[in-house]
C-alpha atoms as a PDB file:
ATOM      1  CA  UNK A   1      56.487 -68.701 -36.853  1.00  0.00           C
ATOM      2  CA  UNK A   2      56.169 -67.163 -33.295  1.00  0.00           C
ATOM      3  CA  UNK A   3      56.774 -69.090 -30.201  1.00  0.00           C
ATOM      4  CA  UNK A   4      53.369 -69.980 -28.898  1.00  0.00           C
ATOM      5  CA  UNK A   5      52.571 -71.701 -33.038  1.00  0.00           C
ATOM      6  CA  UNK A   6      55.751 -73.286 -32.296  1.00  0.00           C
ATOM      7  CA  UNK A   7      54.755 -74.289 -28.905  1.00  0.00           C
ATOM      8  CA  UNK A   8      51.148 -75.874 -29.896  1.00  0.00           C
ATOM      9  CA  UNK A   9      52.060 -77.410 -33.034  1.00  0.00           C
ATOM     10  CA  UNK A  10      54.892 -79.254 -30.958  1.00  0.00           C
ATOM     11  CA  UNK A  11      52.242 -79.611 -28.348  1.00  0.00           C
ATOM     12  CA  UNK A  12      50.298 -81.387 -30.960  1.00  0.00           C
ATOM     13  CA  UNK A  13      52.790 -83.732 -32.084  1.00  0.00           C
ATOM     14  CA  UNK A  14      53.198 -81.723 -35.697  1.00  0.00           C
ATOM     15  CA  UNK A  15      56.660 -82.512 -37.116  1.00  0.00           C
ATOM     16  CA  UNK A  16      58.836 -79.384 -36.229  1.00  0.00           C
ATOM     17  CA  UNK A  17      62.179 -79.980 -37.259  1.00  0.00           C
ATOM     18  CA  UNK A  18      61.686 -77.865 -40.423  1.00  0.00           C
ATOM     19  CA  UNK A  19      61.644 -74.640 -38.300  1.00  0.00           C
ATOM     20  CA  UNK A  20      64.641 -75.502 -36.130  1.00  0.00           C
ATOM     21  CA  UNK A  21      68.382 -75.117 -37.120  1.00  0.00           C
ATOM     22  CA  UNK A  22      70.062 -78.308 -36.008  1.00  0.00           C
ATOM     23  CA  UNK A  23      74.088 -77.280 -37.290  1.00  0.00           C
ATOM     24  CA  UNK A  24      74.323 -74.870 -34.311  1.00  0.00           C
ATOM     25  CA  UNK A  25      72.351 -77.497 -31.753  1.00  0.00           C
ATOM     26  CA  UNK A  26      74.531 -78.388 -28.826  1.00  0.00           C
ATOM     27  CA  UNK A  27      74.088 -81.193 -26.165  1.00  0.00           C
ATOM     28  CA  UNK A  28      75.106 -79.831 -22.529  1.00  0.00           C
ATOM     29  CA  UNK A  29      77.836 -81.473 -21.034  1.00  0.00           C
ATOM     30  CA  UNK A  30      78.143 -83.726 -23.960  1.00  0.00           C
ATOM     31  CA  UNK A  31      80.872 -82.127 -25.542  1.00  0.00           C
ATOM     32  CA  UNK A  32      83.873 -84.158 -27.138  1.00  0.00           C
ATOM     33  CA  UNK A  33      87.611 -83.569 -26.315  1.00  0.00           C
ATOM     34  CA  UNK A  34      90.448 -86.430 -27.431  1.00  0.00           C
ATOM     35  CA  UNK A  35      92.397 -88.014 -24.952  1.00  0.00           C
ATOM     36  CA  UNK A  36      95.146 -90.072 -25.286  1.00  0.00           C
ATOM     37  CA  UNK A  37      95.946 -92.987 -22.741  1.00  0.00           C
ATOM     38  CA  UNK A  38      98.531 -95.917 -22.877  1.00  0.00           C
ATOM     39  CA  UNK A  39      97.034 -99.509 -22.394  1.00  0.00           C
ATOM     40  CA  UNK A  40      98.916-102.365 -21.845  1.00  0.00           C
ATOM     41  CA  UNK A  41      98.870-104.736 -24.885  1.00  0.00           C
ATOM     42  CA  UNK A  42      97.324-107.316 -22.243  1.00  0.00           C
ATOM     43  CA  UNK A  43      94.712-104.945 -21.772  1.00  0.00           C
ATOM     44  CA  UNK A  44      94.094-104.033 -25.448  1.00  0.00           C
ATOM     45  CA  UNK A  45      93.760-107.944 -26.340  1.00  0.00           C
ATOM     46  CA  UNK A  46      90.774-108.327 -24.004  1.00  0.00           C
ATOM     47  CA  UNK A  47      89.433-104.910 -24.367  1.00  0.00           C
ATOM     48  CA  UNK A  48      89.164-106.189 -28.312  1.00  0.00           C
ATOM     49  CA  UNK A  49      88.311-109.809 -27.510  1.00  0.00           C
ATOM     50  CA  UNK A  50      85.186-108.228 -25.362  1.00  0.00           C
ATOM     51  CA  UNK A  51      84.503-105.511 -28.236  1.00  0.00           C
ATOM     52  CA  UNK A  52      84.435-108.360 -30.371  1.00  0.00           C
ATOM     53  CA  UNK A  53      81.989-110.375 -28.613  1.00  0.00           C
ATOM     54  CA  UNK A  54      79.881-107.522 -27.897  1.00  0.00           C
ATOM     55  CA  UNK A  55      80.292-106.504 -31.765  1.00  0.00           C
ATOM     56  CA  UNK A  56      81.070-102.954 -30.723  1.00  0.00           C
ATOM     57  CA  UNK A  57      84.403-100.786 -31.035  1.00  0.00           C
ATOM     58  CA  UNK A  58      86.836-100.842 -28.523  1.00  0.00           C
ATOM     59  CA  UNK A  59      86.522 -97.616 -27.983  1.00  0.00           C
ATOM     60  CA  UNK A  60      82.717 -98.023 -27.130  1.00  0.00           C
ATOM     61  CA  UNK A  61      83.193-100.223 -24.389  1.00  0.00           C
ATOM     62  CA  UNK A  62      86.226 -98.048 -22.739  1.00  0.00           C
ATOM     63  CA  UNK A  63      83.894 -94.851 -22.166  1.00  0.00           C
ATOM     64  CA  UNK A  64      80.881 -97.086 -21.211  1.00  0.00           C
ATOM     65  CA  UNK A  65      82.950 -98.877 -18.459  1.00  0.00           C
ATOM     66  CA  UNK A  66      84.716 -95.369 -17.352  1.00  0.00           C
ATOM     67  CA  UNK A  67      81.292 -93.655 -17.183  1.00  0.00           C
ATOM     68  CA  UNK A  68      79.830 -96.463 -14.955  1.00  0.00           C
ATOM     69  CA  UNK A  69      83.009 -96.408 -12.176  1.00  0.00           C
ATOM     70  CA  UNK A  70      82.804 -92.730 -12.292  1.00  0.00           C
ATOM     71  CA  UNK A  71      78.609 -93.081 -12.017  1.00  0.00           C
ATOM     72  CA  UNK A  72      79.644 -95.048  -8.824  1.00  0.00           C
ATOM     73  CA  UNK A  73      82.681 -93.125  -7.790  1.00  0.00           C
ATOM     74  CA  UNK A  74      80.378 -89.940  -7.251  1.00  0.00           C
END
């Protein structure tokens, strides 16, 4: 298929996915990398107590709450 088909049957809301090849797709700035930080266990109770409540995993709230001081931060 050549770019402008592509182009109009996207434009056209014709499903497209079949053309595209999603296992080399990347996401900009999205990128993974494992860290490794030391919590208190203080800290680890309510970060799990919250996760809990919020029926998430800890991890989940961690990044959310380090992405919005850094949102403010900058």
């Amino acid at each position: 298929m050549k770019a402008k088909e592509f182009d109009k049957s996207f434009d056209k809301g014709v499903d497209i996915s079949k053309y595209l090849d999603l296992s080399k797709a990347r996401r900009p700035e999205q990128e993974q990398k494992r860290v490794n930080v030391d919590f208190p266990l203080w800290m680890i109770h309510l970060l799990d107590k919250e996760a809990k409540r919020l029926g998430v995993p800890r991890q989940s709230i961690i990044k959310v709450w380090v992405a919005e001081r850094l949102e403010k931060a900058s």
